[in-house]
C-alpha atoms as a PDB file:
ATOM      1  CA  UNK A   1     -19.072 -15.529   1.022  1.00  0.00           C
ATOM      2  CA  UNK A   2     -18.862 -12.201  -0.423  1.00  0.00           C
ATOM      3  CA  UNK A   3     -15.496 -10.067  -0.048  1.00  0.00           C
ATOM      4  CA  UNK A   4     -15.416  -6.723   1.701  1.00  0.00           C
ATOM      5  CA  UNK A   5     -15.514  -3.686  -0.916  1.00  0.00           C
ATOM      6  CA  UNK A   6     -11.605  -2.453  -1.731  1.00  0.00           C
ATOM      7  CA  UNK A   7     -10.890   0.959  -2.420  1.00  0.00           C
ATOM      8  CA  UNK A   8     -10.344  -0.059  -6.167  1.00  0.00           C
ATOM      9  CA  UNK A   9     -13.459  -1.538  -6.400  1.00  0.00           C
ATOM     10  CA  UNK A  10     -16.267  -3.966  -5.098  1.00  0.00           C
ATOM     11  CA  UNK A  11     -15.009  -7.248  -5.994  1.00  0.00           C
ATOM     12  CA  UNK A  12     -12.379  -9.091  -8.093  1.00  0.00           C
ATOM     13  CA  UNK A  13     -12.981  -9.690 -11.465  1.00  0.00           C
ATOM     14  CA  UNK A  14     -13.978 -12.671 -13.331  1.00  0.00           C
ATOM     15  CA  UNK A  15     -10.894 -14.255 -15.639  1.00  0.00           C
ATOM     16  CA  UNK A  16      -8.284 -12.005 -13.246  1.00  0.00           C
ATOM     17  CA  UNK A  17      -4.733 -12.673 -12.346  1.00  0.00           C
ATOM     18  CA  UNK A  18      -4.175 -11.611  -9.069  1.00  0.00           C
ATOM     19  CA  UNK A  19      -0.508 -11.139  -7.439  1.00  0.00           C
ATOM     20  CA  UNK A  20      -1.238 -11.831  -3.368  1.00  0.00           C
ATOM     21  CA  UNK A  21       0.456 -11.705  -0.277  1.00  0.00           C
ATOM     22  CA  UNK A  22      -0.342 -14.498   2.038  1.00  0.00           C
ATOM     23  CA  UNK A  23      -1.443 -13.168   5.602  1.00  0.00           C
ATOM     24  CA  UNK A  24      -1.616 -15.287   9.374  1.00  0.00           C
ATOM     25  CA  UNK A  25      -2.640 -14.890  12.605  1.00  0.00           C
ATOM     26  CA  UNK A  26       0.768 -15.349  13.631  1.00  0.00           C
ATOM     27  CA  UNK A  27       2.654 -13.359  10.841  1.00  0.00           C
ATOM     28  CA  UNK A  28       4.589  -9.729  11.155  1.00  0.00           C
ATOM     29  CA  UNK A  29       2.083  -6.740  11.894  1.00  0.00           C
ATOM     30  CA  UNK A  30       1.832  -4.324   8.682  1.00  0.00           C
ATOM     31  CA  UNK A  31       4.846  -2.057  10.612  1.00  0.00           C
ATOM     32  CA  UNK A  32       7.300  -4.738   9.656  1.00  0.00           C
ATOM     33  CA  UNK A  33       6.640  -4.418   5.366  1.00  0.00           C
ATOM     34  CA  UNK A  34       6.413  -0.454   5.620  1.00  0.00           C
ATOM     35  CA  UNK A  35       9.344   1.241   4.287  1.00  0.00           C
ATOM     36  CA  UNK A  36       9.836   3.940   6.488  1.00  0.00           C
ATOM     37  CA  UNK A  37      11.511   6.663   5.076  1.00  0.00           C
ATOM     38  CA  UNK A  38       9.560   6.046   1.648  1.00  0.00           C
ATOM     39  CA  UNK A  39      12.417   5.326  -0.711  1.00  0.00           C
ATOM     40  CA  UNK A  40      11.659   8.339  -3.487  1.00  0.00           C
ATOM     41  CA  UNK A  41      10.241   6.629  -7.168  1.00  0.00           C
ATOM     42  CA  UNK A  42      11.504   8.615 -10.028  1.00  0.00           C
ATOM     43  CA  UNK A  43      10.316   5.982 -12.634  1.00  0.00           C
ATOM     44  CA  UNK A  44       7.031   7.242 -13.197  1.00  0.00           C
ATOM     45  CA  UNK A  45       3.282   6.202 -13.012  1.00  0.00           C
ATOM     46  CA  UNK A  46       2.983   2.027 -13.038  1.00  0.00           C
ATOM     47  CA  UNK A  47       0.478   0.681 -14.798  1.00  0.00           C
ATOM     48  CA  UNK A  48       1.120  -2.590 -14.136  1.00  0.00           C
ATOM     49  CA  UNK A  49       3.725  -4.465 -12.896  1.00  0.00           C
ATOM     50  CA  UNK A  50       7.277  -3.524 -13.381  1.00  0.00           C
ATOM     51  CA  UNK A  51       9.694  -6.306 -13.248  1.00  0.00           C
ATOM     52  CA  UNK A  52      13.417  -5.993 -12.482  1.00  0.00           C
ATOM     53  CA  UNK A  53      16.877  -7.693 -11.123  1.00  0.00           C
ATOM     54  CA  UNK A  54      19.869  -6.489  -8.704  1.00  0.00           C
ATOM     55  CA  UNK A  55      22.846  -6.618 -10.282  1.00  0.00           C
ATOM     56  CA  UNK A  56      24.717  -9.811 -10.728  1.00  0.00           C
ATOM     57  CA  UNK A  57      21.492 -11.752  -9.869  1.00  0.00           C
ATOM     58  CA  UNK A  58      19.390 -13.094 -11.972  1.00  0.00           C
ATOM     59  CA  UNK A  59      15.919 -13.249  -9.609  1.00  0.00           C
ATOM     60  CA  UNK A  60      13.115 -10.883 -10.623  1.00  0.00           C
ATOM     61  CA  UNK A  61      11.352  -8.716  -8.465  1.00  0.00           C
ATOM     62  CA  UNK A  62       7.638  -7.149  -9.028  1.00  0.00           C
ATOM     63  CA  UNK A  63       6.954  -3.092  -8.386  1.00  0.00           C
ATOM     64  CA  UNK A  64       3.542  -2.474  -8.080  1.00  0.00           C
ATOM     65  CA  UNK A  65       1.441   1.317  -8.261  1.00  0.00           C
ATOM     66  CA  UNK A  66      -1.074   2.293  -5.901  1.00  0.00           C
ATOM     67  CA  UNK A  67      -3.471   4.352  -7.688  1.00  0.00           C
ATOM     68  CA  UNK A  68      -4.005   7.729  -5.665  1.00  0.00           C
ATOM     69  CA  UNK A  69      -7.800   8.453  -7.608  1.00  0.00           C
ATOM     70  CA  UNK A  70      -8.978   4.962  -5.256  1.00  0.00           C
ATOM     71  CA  UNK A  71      -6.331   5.745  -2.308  1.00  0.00           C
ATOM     72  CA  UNK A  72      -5.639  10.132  -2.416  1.00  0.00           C
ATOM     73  CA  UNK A  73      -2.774   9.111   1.044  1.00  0.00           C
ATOM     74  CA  UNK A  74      -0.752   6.289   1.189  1.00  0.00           C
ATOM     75  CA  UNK A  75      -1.913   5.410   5.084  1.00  0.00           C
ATOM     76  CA  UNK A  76      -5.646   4.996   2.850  1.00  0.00           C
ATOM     77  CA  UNK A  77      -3.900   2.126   1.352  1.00  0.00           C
ATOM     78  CA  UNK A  78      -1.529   1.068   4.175  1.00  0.00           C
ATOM     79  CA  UNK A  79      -5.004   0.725   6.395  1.00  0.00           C
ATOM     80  CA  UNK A  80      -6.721  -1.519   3.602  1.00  0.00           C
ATOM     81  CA  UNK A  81      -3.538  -3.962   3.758  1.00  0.00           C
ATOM     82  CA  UNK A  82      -3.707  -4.117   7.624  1.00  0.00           C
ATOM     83  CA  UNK A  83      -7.341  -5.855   7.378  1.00  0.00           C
ATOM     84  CA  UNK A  84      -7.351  -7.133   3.941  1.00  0.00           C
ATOM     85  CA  UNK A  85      -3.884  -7.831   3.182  1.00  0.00           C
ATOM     86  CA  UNK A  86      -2.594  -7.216  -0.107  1.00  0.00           C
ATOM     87  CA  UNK A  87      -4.382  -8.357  -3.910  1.00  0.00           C
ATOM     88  CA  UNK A  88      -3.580  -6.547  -7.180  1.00  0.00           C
ATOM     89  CA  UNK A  89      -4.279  -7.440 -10.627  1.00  0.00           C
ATOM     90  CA  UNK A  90      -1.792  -8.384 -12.868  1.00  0.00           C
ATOM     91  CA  UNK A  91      -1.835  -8.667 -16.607  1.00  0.00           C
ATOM     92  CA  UNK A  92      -2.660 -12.446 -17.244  1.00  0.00           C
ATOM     93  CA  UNK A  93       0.732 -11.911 -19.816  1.00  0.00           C
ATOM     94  CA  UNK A  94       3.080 -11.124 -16.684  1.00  0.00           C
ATOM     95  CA  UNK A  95       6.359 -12.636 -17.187  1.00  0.00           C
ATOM     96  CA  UNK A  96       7.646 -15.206 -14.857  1.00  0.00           C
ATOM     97  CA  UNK A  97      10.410 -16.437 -16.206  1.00  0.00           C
ATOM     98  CA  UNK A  98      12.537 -14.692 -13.616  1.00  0.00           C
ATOM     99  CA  UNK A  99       9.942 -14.473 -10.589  1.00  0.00           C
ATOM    100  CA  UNK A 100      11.148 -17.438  -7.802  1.00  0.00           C
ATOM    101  CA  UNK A 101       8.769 -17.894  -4.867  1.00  0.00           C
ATOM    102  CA  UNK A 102       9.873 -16.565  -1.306  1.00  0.00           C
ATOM    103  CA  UNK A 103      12.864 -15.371  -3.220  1.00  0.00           C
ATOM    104  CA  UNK A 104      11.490 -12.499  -5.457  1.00  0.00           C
ATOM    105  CA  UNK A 105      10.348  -9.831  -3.376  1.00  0.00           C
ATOM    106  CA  UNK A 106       7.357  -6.942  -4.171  1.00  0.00           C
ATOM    107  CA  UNK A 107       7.758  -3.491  -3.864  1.00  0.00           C
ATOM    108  CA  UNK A 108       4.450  -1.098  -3.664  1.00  0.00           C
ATOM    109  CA  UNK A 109       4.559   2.192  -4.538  1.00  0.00           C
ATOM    110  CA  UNK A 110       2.139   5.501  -3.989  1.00  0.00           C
ATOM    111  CA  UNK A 111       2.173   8.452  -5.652  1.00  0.00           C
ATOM    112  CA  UNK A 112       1.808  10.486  -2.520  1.00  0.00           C
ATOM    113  CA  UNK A 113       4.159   9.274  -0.418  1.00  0.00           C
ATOM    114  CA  UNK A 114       7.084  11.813   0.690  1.00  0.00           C
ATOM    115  CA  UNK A 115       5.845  15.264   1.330  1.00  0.00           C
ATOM    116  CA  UNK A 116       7.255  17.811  -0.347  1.00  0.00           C
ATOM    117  CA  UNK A 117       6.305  20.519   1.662  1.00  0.00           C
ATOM    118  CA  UNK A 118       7.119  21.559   5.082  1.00  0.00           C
ATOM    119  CA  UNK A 119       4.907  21.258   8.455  1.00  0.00           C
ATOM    120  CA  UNK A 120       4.230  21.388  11.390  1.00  0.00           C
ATOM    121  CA  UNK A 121       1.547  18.989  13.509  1.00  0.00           C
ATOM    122  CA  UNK A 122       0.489  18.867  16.756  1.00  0.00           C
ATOM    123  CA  UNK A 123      -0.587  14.990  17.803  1.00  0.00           C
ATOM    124  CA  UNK A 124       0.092  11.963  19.744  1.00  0.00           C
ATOM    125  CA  UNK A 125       0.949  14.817  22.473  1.00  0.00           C
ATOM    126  CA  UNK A 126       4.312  16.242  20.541  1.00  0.00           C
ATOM    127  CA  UNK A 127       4.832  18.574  17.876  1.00  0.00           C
ATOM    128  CA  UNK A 128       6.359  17.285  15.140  1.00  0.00           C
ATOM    129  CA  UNK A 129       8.449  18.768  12.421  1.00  0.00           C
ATOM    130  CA  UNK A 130       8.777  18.070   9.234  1.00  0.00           C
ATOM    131  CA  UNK A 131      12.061  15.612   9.114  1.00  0.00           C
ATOM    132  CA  UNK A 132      12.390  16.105  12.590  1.00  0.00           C
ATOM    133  CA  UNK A 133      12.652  13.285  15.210  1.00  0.00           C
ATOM    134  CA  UNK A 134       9.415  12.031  16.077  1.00  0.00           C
ATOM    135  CA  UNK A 135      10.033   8.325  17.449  1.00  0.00           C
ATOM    136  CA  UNK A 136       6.336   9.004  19.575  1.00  0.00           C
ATOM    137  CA  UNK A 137       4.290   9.207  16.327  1.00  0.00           C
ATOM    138  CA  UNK A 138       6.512   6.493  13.858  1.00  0.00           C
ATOM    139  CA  UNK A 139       5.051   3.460  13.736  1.00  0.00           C
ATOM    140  CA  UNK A 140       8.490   1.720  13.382  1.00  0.00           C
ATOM    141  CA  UNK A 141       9.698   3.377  16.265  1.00  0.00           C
ATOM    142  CA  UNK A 142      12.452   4.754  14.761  1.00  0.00           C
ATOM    143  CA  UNK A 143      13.929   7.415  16.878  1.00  0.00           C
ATOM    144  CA  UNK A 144      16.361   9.124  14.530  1.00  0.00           C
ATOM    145  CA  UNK A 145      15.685  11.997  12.635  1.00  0.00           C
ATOM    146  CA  UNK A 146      13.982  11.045   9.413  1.00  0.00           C
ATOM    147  CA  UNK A 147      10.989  12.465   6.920  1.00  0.00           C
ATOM    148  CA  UNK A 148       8.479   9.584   9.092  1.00  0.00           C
ATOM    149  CA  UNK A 149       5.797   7.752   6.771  1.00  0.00           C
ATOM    150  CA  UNK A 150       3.734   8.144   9.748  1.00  0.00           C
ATOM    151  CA  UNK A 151       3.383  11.922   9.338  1.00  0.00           C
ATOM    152  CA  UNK A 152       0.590  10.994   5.999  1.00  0.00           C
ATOM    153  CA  UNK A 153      -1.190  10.080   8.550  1.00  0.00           C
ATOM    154  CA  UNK A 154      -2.090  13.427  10.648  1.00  0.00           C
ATOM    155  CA  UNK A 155      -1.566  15.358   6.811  1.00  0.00           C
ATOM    156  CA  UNK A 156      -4.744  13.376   5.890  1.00  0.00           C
ATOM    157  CA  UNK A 157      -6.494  14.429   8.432  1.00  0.00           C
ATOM    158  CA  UNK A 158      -7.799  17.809   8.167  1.00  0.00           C
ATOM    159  CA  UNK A 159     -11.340  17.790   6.727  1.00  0.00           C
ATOM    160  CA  UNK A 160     -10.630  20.108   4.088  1.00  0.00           C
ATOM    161  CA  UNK A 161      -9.225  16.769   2.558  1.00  0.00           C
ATOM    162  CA  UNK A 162     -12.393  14.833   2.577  1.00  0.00           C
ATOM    163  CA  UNK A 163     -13.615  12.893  -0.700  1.00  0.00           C
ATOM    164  CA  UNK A 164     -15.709   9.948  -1.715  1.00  0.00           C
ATOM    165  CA  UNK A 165     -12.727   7.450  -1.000  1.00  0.00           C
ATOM    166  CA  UNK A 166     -11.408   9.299   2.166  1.00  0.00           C
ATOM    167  CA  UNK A 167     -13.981  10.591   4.513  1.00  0.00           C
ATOM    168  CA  UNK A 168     -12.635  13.186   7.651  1.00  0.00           C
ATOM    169  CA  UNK A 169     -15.018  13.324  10.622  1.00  0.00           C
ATOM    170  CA  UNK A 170     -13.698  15.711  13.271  1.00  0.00           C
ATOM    171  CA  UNK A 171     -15.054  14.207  16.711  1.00  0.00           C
ATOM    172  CA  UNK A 172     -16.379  16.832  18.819  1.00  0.00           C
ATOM    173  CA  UNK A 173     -14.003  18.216  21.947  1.00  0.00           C
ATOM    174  CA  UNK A 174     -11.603  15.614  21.171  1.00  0.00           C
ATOM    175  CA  UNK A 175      -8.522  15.604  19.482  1.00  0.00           C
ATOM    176  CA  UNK A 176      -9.299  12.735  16.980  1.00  0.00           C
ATOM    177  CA  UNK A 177      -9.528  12.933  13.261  1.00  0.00           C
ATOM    178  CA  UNK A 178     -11.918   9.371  11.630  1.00  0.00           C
ATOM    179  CA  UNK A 179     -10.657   8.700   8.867  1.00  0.00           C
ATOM    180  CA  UNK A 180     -13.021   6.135   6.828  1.00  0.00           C
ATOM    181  CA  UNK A 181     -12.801   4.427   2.971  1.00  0.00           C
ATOM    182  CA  UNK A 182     -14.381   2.008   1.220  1.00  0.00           C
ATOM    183  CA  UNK A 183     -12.018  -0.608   2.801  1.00  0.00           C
ATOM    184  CA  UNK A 184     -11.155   0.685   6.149  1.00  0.00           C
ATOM    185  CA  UNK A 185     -11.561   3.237   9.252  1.00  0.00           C
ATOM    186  CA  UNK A 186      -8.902   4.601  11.360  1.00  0.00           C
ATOM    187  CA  UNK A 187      -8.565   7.172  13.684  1.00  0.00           C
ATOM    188  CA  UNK A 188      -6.026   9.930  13.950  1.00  0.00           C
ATOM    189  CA  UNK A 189      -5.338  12.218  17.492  1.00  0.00           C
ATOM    190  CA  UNK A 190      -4.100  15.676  15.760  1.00  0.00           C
ATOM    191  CA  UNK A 191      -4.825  18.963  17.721  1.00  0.00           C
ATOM    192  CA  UNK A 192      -3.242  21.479  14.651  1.00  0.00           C
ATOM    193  CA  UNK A 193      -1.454  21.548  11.829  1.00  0.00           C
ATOM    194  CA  UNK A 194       0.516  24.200   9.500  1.00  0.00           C
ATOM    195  CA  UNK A 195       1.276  23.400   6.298  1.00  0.00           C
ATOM    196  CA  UNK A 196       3.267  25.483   3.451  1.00  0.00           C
ATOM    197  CA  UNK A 197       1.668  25.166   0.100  1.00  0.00           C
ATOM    198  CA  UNK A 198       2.263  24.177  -2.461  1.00  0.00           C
ATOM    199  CA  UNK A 199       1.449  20.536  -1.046  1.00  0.00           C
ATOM    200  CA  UNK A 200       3.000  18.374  -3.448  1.00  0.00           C
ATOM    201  CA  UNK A 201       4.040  14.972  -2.900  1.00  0.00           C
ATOM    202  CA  UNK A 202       6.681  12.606  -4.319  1.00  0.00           C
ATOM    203  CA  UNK A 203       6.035   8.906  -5.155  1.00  0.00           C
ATOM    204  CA  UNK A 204       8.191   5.953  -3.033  1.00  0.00           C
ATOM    205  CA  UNK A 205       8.199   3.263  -2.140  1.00  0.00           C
ATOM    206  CA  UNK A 206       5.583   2.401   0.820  1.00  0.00           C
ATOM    207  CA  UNK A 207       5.812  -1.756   1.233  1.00  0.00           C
ATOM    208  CA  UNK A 208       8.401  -3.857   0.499  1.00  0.00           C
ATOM    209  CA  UNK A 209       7.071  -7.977   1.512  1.00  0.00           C
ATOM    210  CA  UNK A 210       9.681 -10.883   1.362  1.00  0.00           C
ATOM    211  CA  UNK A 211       7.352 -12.811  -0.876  1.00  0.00           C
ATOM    212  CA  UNK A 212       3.961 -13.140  -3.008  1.00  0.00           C
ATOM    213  CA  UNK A 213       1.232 -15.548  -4.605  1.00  0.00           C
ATOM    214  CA  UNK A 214      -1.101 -15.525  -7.625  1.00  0.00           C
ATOM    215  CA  UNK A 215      -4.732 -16.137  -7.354  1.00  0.00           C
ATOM    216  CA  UNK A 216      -6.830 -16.443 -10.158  1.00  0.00           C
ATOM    217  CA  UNK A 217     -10.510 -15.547  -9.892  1.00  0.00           C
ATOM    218  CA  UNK A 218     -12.856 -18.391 -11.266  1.00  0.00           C
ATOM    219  CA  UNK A 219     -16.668 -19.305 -10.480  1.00  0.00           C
ATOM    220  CA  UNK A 220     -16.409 -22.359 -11.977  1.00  0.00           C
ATOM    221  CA  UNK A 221     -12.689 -23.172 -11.090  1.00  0.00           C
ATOM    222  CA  UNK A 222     -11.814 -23.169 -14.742  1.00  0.00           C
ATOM    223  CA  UNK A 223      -8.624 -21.607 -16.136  1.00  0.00           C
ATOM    224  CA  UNK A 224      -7.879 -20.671 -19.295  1.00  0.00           C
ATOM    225  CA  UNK A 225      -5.156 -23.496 -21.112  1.00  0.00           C
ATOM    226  CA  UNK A 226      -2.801 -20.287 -21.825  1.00  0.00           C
ATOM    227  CA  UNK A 227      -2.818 -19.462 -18.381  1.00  0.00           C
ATOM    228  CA  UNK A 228      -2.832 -22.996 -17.320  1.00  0.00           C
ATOM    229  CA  UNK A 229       0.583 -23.545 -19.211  1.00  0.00           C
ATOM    230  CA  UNK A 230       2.091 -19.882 -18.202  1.00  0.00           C
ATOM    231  CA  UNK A 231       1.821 -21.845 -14.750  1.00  0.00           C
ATOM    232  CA  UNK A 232       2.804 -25.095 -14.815  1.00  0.00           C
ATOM    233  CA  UNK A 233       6.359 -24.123 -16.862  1.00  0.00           C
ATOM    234  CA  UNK A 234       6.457 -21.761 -14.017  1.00  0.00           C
ATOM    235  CA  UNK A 235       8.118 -22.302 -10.358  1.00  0.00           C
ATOM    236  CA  UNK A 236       4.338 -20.945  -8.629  1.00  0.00           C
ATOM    237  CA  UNK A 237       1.275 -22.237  -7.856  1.00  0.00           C
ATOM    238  CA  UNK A 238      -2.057 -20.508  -9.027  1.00  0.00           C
ATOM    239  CA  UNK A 239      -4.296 -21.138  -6.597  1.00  0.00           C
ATOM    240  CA  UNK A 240      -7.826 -20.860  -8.278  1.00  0.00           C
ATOM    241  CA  UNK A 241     -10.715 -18.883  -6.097  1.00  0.00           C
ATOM    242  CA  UNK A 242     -14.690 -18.039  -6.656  1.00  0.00           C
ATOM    243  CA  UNK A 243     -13.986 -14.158  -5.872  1.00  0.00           C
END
């Protein structure tokens, strides 16, 4: 069976390590992993994963980038998880020496995530205010004032912002923004918005998930003896897949 297109690309690669979150009928909706506020990144763009440990513990934990050239908003990315779930390549080198399943968590991060701007949106009937309370629009429901990871949702919205990866349809009369990618398509009710330029963004922290597998892509359900024995002196599984 062929895999739906991702927003990185059509299909998992041949020979790749893949770090995955496992997903169930019966598990937490996306709303429970979203970090909402976005906890502000100040350690730059990842290009691959970044391993650390709290103090006086010695368990790893994995941050991950989201690249904002195959996801421009973070809710591009949060959407893909919701009906994909999450799978990002790893370097087949990745150290796991300090990475203990159900105990190490992962951390995803987007470069767009906090606003740095102020606005103002009209949606989901209210006006909302940049930092303001908005418990109508959060998807947490959180009802105290906070800058809401909702609010990328309406910003996206305005067609001005279409591209390639993040089309804008305006449906006619109505108050609804489509929003589609390569991976997903949501819909957004927004009536106006006022923005102040310049309409920079900060990176954070979007996801945070209790726990994470590897998958390692295979036709012929080979793996290489290097990766094979990175593995088995490890405390995870690699379960081996066809795509």
């Amino acid at each position: 069976m062929t895999m739906p297109a991702r927003g990185c690309g059509d299909k998992r690669v041949e020979g790749g390590l893949y770090l995955t979150v496992p997903t169930s009928p019966d598990g937490k909706p996306l709303e429970h992993f979203m970090v909402d506020p976005a906890i502000p990144w100040n350690g730059g763009q990842l290009r691959g994963p970044q391993l650390f440990s709290l103090p006086n513990e010695e368990v790893g934990h994995v941050v991950l980038g989201v690249g904002a050239s195959f996801y421009p908003y973070a809710c591009d990315y949060l959407e893909e998880v919701r009906v994909m779930g999450v799978s990002k390549r790893v370097s087949r080198n990745i150290d796991l020496s300090s990475l203990v399943p159900s105990e190490s968590k992962l951390l995803l991060i987007h470069p767009r995530a906090i606003p740095e701007f102020n606005y103002t949106i009209r949606a989901y009937g209210q006006k909302i205010v940049k930092g303001q309370e908005n418990s109508t629009g959060c998807a947490k429901d959180i009802a105290t004032t906070h800058l809401c990871l909702s609010d990328t949702y309406p910003l996206s919205a305005d067609p001005v912002f279409s591209s390639d990866k993040h089309q804008v349809k305006v449906v006619p009369l109505l108050s609804i923004r489509t929003i589609k990618t390569p991976s997903a398509s949501y819909s957004v009710v927004m009536e106006e918005m006022e923005l102040t330029p310049p309409l920079d963004y900060q990176a954070g922290i979007i996801l945070r998930f209790p726990f994470f597998t590897f998958q390692f892509v295979s036709h012929s359900g080979a793996i290489p003896r290097k990766v094979a024995d990175k593995f088995d002196s490890s405390s995870f599984d690699l379960d081996v897949v066809p795509e």
